[in-house]
Protein backbone atom coordinates (compact mmCIF):
# COMPACT_ATOMS: atom_id res chain seq x y z
CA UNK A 1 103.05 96.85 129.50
CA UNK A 2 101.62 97.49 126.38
CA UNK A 3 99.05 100.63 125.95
CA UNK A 4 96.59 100.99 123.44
CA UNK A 5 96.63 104.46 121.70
CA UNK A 6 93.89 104.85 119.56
CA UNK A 7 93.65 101.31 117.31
CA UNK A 8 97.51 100.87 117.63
CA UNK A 9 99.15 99.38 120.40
CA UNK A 10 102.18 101.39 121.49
CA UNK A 11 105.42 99.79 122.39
CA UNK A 12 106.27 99.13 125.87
CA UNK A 13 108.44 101.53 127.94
CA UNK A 14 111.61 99.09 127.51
CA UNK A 15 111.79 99.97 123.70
CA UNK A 16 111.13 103.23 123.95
CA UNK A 17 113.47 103.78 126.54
CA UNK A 18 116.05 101.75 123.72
CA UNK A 19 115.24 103.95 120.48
CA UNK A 20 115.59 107.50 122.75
CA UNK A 21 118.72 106.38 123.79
CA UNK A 22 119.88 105.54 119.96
CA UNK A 23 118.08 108.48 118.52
CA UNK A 24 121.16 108.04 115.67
CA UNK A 25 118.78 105.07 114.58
CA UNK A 26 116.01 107.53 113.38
CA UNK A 27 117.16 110.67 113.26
CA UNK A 28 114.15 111.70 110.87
CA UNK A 29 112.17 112.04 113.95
CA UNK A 30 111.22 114.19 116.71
CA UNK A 31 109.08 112.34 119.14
CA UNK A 32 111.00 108.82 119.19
CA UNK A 33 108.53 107.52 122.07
CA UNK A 34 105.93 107.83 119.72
CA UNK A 35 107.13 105.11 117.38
CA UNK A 36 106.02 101.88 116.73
CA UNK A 37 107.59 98.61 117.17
CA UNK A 38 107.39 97.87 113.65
CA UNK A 39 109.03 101.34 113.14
CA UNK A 40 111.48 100.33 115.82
CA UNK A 41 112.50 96.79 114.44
CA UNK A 42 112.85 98.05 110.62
CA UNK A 43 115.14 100.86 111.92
CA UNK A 44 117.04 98.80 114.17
CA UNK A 45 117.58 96.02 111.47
CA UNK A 46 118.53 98.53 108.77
CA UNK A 47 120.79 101.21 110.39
CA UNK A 48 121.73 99.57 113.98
CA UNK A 49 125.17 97.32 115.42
CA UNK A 50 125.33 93.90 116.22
CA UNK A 51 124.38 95.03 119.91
CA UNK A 52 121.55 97.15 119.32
CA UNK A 53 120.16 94.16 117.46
CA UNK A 54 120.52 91.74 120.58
CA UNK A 55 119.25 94.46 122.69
CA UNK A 56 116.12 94.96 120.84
CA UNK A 57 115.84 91.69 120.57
CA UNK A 58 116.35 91.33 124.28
CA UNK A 59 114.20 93.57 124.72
CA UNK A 60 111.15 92.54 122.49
CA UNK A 61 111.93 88.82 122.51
CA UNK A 62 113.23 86.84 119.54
CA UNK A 63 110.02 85.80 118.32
CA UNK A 64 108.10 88.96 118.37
CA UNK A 65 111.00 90.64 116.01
CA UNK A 66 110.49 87.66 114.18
CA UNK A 67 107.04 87.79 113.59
CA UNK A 68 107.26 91.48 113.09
CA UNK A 69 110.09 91.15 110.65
CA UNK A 70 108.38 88.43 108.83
CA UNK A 71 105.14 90.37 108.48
CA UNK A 72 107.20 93.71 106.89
CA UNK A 73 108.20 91.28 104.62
CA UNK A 74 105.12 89.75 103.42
CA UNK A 75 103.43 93.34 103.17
CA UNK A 76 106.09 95.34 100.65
CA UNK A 77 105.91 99.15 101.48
CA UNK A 78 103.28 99.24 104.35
CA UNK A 79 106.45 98.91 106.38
CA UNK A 80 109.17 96.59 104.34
CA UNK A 81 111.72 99.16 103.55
CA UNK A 82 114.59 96.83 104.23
CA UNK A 83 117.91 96.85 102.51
CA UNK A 84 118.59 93.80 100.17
CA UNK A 85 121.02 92.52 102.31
CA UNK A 86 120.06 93.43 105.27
CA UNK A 87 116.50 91.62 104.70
CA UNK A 88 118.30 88.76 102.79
CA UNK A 89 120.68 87.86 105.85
CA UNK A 90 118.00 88.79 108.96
CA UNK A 91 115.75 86.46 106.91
CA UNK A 92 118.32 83.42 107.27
CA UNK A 93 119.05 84.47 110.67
CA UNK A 94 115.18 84.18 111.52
CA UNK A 95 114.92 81.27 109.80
CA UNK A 96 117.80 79.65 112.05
CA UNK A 97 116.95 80.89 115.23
CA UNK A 98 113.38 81.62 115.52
CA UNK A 99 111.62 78.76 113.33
CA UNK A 100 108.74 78.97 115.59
CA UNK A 101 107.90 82.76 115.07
CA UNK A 102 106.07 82.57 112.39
């Protein structure tokens, strides 16, 4: 269940429970449960294994990281800080297996 905090929505337990556990992912930061899913996603795209990837993705759902990928994307810096290839090849792999998420 999602909570609101403020005029953000916060993630769920679930992905919180994922980034604490992989604190490696963003090391930057002290309170990991205070992170957003965008936050989550661009970390876990950029820095994580193949099987953090399916568990976030697990976790979130396929097109939710879509649609949050997608978005980063579209918006430059407010949160697209991807690598080149990192954004090139997640943006074929969206393309393939989440057509609907946009």
């Amino acid at each position: 269940m999602r909570a609101m905090w403020y005029n953000t929505i916060m993630p769920n337990d679930a992905i919180h429970d994922f980034i604490v556990a992989r604190k490696h992912l963003i090391w930057y930061v002290k309170d990991h449960r205070a992170l957003s899913e965008e936050s989550i996603v661009e970390a876990t795209l950029n820095y994580g294994n193949w099987n953090d990837v399916q568990e976030m993705i697990r976790i979130l759902g396929m097109k939710h990281v879509a649609h949050i990928f997608r978005t980063q994307m579209v918006t430059g810096r407010q949160r697209g800080n991807y690598f080149r290839d990192v954004a090139h090849y997640f943006t074929l792999y969206f393309n393939k297996y989440a057509t609907y998420a946009r």
